[in-house]
Every structure is written in structure tokens, then in C-alpha cells.
PDB file of N, CA and C in Angstrom:
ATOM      1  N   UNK A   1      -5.488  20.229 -39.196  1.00  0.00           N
ATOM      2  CA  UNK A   1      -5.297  18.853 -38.797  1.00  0.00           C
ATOM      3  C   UNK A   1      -3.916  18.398 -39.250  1.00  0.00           C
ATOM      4  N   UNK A   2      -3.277  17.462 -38.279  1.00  0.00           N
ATOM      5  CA  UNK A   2      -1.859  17.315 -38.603  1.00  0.00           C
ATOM      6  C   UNK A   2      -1.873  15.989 -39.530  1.00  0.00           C
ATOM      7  N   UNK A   3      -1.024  15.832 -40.403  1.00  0.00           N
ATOM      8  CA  UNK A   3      -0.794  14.496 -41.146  1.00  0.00           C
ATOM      9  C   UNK A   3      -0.885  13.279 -40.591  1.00  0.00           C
ATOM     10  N   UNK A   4      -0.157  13.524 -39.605  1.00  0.00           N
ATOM     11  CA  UNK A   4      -0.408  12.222 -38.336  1.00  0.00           C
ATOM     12  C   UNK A   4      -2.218  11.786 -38.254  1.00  0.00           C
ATOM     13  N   UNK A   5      -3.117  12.741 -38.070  1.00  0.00           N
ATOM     14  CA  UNK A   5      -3.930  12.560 -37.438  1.00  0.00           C
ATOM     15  C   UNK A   5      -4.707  12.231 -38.658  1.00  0.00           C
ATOM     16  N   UNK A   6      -4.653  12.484 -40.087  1.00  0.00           N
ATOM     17  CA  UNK A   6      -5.171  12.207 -41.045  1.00  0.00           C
ATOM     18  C   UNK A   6      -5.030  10.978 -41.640  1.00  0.00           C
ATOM     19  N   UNK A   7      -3.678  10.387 -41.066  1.00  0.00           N
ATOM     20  CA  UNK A   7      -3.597   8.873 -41.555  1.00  0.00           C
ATOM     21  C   UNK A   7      -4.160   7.986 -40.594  1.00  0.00           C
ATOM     22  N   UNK A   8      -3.658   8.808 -39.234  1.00  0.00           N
ATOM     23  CA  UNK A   8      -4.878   7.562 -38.628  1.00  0.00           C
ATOM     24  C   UNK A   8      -6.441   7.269 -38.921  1.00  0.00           C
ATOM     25  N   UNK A   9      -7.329   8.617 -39.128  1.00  0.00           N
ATOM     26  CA  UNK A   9      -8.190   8.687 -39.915  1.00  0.00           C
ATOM     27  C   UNK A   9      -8.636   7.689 -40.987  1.00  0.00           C
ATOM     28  N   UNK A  10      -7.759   7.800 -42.170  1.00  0.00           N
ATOM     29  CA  UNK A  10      -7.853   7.268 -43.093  1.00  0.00           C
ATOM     30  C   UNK A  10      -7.536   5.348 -42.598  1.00  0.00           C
ATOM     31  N   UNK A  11      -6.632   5.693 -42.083  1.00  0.00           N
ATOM     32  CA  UNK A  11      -6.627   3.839 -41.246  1.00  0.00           C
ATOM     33  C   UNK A  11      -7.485   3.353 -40.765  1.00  0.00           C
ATOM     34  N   UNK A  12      -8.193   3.964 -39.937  1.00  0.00           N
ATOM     35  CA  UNK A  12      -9.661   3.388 -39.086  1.00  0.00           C
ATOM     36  C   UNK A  12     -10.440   3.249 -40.417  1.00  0.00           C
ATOM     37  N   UNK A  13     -10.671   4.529 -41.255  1.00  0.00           N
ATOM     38  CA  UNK A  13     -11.090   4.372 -42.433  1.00  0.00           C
ATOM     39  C   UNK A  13     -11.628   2.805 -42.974  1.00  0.00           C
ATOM     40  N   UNK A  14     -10.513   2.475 -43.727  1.00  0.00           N
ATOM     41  CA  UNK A  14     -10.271   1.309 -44.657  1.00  0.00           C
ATOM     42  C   UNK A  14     -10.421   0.149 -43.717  1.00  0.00           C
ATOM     43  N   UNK A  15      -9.855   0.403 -42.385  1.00  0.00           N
ATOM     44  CA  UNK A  15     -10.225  -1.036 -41.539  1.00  0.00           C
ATOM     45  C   UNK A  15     -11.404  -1.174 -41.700  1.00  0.00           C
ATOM     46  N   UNK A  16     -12.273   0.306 -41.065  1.00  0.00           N
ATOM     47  CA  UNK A  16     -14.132  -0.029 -41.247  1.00  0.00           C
ATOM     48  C   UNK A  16     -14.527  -0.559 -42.326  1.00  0.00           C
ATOM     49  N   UNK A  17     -13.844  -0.492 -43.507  1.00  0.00           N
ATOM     50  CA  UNK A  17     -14.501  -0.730 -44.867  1.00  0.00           C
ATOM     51  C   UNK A  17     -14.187  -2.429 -44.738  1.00  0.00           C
ATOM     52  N   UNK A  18     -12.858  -2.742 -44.413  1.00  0.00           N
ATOM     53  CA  UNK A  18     -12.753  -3.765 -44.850  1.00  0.00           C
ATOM     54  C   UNK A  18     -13.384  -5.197 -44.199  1.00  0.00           C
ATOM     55  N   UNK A  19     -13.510  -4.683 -42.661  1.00  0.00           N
ATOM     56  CA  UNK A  19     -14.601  -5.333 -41.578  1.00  0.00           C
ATOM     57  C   UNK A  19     -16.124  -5.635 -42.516  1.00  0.00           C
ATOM     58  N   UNK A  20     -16.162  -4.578 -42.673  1.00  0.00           N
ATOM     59  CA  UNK A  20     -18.119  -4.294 -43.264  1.00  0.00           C
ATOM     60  C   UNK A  20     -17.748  -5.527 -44.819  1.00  0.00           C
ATOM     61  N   UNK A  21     -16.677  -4.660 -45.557  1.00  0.00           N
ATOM     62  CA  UNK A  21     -17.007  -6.011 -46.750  1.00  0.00           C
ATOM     63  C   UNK A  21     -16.777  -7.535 -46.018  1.00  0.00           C
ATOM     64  N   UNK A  22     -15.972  -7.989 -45.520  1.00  0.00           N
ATOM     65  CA  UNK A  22     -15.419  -9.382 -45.050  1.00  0.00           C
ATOM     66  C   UNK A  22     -16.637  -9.832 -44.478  1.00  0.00           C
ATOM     67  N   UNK A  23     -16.864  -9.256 -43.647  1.00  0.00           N
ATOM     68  CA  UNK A  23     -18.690  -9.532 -43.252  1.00  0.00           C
ATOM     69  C   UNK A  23     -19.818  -9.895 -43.730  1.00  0.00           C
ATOM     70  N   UNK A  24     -19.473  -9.410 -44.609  1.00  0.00           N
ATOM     71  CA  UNK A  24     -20.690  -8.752 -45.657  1.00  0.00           C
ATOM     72  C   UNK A  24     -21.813  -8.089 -44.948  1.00  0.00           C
ATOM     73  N   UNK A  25     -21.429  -7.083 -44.412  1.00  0.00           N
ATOM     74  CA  UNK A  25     -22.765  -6.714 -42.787  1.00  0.00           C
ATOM     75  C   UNK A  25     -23.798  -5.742 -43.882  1.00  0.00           C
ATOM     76  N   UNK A  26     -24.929  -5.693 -43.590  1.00  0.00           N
ATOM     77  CA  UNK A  26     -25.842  -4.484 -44.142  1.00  0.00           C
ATOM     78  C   UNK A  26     -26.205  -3.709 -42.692  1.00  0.00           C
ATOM     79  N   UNK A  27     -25.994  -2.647 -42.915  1.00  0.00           N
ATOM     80  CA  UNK A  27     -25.968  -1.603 -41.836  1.00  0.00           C
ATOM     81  C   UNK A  27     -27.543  -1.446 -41.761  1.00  0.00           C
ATOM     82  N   UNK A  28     -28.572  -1.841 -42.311  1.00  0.00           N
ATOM     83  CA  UNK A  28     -30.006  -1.249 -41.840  1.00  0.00           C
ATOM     84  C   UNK A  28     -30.108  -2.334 -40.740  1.00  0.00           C
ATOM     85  N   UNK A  29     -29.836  -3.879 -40.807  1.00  0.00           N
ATOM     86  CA  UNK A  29     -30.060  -4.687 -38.999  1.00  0.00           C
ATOM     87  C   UNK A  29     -29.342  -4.256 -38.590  1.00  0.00           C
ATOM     88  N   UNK A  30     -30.067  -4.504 -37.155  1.00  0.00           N
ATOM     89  CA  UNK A  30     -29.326  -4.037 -36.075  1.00  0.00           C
ATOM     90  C   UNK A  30     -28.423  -5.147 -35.781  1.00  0.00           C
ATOM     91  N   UNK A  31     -28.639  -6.977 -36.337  1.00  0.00           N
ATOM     92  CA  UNK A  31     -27.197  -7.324 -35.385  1.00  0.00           C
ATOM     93  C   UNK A  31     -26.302  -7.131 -36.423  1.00  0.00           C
ATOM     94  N   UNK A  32     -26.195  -6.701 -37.589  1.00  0.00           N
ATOM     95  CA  UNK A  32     -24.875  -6.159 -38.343  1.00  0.00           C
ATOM     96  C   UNK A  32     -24.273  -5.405 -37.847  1.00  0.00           C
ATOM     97  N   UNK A  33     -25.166  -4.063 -37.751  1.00  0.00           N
ATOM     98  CA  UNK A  33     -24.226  -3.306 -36.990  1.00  0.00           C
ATOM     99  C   UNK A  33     -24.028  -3.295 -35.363  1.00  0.00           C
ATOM    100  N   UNK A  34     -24.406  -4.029 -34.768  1.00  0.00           N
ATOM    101  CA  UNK A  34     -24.142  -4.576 -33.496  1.00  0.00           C
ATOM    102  C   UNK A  34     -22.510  -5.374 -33.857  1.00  0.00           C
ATOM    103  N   UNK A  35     -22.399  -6.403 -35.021  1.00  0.00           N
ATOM    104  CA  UNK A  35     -21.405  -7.105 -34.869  1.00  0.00           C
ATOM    105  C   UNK A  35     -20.333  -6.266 -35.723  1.00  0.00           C
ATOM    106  N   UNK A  36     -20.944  -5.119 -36.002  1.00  0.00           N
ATOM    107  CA  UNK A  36     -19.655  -4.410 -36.804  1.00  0.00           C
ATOM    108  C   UNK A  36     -18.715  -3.614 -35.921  1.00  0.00           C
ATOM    109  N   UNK A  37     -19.613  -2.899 -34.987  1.00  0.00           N
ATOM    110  CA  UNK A  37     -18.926  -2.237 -33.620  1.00  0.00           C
ATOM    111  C   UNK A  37     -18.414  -3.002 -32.824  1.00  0.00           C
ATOM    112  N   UNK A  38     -18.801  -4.402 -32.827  1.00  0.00           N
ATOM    113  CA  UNK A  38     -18.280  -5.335 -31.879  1.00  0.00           C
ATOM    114  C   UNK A  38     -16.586  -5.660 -32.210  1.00  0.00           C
ATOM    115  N   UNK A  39     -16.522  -6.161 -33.718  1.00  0.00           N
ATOM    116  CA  UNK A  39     -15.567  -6.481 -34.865  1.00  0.00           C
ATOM    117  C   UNK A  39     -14.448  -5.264 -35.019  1.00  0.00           C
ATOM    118  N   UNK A  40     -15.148  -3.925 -34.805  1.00  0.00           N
ATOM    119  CA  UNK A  40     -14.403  -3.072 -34.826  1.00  0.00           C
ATOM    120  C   UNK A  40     -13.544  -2.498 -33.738  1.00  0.00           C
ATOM    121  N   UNK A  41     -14.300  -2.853 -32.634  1.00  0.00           N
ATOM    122  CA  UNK A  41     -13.775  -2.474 -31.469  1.00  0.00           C
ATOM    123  C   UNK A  41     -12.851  -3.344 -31.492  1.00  0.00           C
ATOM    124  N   UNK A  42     -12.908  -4.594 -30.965  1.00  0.00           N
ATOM    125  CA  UNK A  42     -11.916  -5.693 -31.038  1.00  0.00           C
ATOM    126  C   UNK A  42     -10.483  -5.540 -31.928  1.00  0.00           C
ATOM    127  N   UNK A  43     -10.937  -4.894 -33.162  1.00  0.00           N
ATOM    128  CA  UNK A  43      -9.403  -4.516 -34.325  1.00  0.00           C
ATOM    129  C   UNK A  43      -9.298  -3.819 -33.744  1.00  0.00           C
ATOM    130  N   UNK A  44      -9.234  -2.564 -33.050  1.00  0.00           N
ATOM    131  CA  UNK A  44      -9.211  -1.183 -32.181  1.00  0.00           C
ATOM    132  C   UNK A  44      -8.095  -1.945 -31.076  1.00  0.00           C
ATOM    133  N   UNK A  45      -8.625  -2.488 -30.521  1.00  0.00           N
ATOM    134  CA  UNK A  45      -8.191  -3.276 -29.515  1.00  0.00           C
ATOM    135  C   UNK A  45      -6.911  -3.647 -29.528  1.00  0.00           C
ATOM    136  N   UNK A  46      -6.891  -4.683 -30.284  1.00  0.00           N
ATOM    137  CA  UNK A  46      -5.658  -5.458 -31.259  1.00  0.00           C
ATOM    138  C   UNK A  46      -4.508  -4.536 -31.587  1.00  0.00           C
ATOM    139  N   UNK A  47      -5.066  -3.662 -32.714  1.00  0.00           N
ATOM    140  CA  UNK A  47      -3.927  -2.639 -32.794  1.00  0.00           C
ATOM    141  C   UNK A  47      -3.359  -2.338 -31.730  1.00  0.00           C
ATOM    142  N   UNK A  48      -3.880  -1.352 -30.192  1.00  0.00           N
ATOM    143  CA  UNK A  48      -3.711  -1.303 -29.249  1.00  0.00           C
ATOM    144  C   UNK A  48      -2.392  -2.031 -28.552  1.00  0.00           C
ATOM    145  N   UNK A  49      -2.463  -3.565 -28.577  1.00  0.00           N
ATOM    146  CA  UNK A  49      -1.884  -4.321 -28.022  1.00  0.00           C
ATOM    147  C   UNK A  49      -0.574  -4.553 -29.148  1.00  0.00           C
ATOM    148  N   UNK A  50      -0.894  -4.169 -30.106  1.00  0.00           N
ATOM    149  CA  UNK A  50       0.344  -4.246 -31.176  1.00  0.00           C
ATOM    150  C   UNK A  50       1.204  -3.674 -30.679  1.00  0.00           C
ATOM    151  N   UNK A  51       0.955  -2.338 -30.908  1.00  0.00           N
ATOM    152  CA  UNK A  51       1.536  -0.873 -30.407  1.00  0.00           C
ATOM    153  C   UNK A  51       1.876  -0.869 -29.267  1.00  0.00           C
ATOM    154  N   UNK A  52       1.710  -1.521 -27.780  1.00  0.00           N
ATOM    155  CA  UNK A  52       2.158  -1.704 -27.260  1.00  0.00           C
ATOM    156  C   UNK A  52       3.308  -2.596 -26.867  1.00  0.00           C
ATOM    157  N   UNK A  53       2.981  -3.792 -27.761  1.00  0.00           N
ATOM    158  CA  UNK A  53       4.331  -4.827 -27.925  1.00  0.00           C
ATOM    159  C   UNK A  53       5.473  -4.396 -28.316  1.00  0.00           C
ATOM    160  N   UNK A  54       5.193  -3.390 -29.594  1.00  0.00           N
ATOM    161  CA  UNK A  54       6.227  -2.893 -30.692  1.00  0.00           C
ATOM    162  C   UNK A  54       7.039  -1.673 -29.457  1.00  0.00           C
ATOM    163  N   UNK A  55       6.167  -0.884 -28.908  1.00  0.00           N
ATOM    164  CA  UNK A  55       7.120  -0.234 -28.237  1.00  0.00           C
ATOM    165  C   UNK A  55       7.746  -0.376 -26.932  1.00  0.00           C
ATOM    166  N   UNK A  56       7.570  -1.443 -26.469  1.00  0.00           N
ATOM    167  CA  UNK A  56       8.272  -2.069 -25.686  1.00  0.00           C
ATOM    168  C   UNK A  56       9.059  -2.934 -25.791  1.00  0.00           C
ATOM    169  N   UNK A  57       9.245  -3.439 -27.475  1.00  0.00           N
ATOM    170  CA  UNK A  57      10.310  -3.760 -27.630  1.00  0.00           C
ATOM    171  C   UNK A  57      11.041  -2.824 -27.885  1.00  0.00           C
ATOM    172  N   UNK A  58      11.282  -1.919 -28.888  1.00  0.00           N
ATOM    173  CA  UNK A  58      12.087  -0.942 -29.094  1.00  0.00           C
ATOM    174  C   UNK A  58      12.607  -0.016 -27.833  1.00  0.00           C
ATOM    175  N   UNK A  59      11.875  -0.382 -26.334  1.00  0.00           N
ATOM    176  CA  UNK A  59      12.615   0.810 -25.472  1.00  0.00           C
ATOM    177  C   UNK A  59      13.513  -0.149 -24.856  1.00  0.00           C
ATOM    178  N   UNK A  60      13.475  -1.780 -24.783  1.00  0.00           N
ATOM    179  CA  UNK A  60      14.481  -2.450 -24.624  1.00  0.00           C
ATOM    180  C   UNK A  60      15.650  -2.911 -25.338  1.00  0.00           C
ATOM    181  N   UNK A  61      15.656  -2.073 -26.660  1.00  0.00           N
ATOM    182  CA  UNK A  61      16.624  -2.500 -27.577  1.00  0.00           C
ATOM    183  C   UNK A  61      17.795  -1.568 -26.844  1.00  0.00           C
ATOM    184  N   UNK A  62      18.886  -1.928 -27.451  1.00  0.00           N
ATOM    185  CA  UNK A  62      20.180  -1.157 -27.060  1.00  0.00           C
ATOM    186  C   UNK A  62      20.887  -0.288 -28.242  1.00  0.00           C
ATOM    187  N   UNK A  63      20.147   0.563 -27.947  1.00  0.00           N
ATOM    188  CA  UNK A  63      20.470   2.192 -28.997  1.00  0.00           C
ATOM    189  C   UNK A  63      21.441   3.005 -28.976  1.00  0.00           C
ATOM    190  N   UNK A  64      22.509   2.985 -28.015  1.00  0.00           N
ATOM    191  CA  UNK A  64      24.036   3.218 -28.190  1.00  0.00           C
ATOM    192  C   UNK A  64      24.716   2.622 -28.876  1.00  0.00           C
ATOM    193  N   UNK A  65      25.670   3.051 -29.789  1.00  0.00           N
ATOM    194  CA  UNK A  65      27.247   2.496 -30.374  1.00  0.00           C
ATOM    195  C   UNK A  65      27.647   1.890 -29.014  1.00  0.00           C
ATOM    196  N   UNK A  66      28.223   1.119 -29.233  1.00  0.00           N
ATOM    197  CA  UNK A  66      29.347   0.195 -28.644  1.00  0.00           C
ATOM    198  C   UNK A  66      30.912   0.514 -29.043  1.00  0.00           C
ATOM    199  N   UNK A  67      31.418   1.214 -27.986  1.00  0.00           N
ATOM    200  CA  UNK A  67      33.171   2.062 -28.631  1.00  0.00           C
ATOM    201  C   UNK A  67      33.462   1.254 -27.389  1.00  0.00           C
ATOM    202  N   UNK A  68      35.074   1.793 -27.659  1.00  0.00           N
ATOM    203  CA  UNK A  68      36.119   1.267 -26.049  1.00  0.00           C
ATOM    204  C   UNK A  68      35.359   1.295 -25.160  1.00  0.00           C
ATOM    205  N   UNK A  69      35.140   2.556 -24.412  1.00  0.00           N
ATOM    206  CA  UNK A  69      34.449   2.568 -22.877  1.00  0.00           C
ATOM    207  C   UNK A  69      33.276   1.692 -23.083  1.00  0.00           C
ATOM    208  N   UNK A  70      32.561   1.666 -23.431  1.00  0.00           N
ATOM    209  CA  UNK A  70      31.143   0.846 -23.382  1.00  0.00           C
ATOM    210  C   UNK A  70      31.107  -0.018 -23.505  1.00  0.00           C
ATOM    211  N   UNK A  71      32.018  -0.921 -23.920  1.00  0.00           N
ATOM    212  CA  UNK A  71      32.201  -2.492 -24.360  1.00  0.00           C
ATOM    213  C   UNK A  71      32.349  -3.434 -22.378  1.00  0.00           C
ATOM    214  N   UNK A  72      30.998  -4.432 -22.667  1.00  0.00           N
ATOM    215  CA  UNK A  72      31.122  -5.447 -21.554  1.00  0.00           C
ATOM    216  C   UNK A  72      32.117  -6.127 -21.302  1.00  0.00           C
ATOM    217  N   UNK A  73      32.349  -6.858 -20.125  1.00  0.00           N
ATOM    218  CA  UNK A  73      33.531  -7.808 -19.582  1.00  0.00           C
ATOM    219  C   UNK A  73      32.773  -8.867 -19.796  1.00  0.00           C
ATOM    220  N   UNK A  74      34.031  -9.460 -20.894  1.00  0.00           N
ATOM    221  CA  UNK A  74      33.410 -11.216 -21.006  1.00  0.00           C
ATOM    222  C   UNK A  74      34.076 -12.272 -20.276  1.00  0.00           C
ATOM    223  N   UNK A  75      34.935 -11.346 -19.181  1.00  0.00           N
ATOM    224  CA  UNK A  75      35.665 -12.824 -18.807  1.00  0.00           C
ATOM    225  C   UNK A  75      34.788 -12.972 -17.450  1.00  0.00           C
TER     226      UNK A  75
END
């Protein structure tokens, strides 16, 4: 397993934990864990839409030096 895939792991990890404490859910009802998968999916989600913001900003940033040739016309 690659490192990558172990931190995401461990991320979903601690999110689950921290959903279930904030909750305070007990996993033997069912609407706990109904609202924990619900709660979880939704952070799932979220991240999702993070990660998508974040890298769509970064593919619109401008990642070349700026030298002679490359420099815009301001007049």
C-alpha cells in the first residue's frame, strides 16, 4: 500500500471518529448509525467539492516566470 493511500485511510479514519464523538452517536440504533453514514457521506462530499475548488484554482494560476518575451502590452 502506497503512503498516499494510507493517509487517506487514516483521514477518513479520524473524520469517522470525530463525526461519531461530535454526535455522540451509539452505533447499536439504527438512527445513529443511519445519521452517521448520512454525516459521513456529506463530509465525503464536502471534501470532494474542496478538492475540486482547490484544483481549479491552481490550474488557473499563472505558473511561468515572466522574462522579456513573456511580458504583456500595457499600452
Amino acid at each position: 500500500m502506497g503512503k498516499i493511500t494510507i493517509f487517506v485511510v487514516l483521514f477518513l479514519l479520524v473524520g469517522a471518529y470525530l463525526i461519531k464523538t461530535s454526535y455522540d452517536l451509539n452505533y447499536k440504533k439504527d438512527e445513529d448509525r443511519t445519521t452517521f453514514v448520512w454525516e459521513f457521506a456529506r463530509w465525503v462530499l464536502q471534501i470532494g467539492g474542496n478538492v475540486k475548488n482547490a484544483v481549479g484554482y491552481m490550474i488557473a494560476m499563472d505558473w511561468f516566470p515572466e522574462g522579456p518575451n513573456n511580458e504583456t502590452n500595457s499600452s
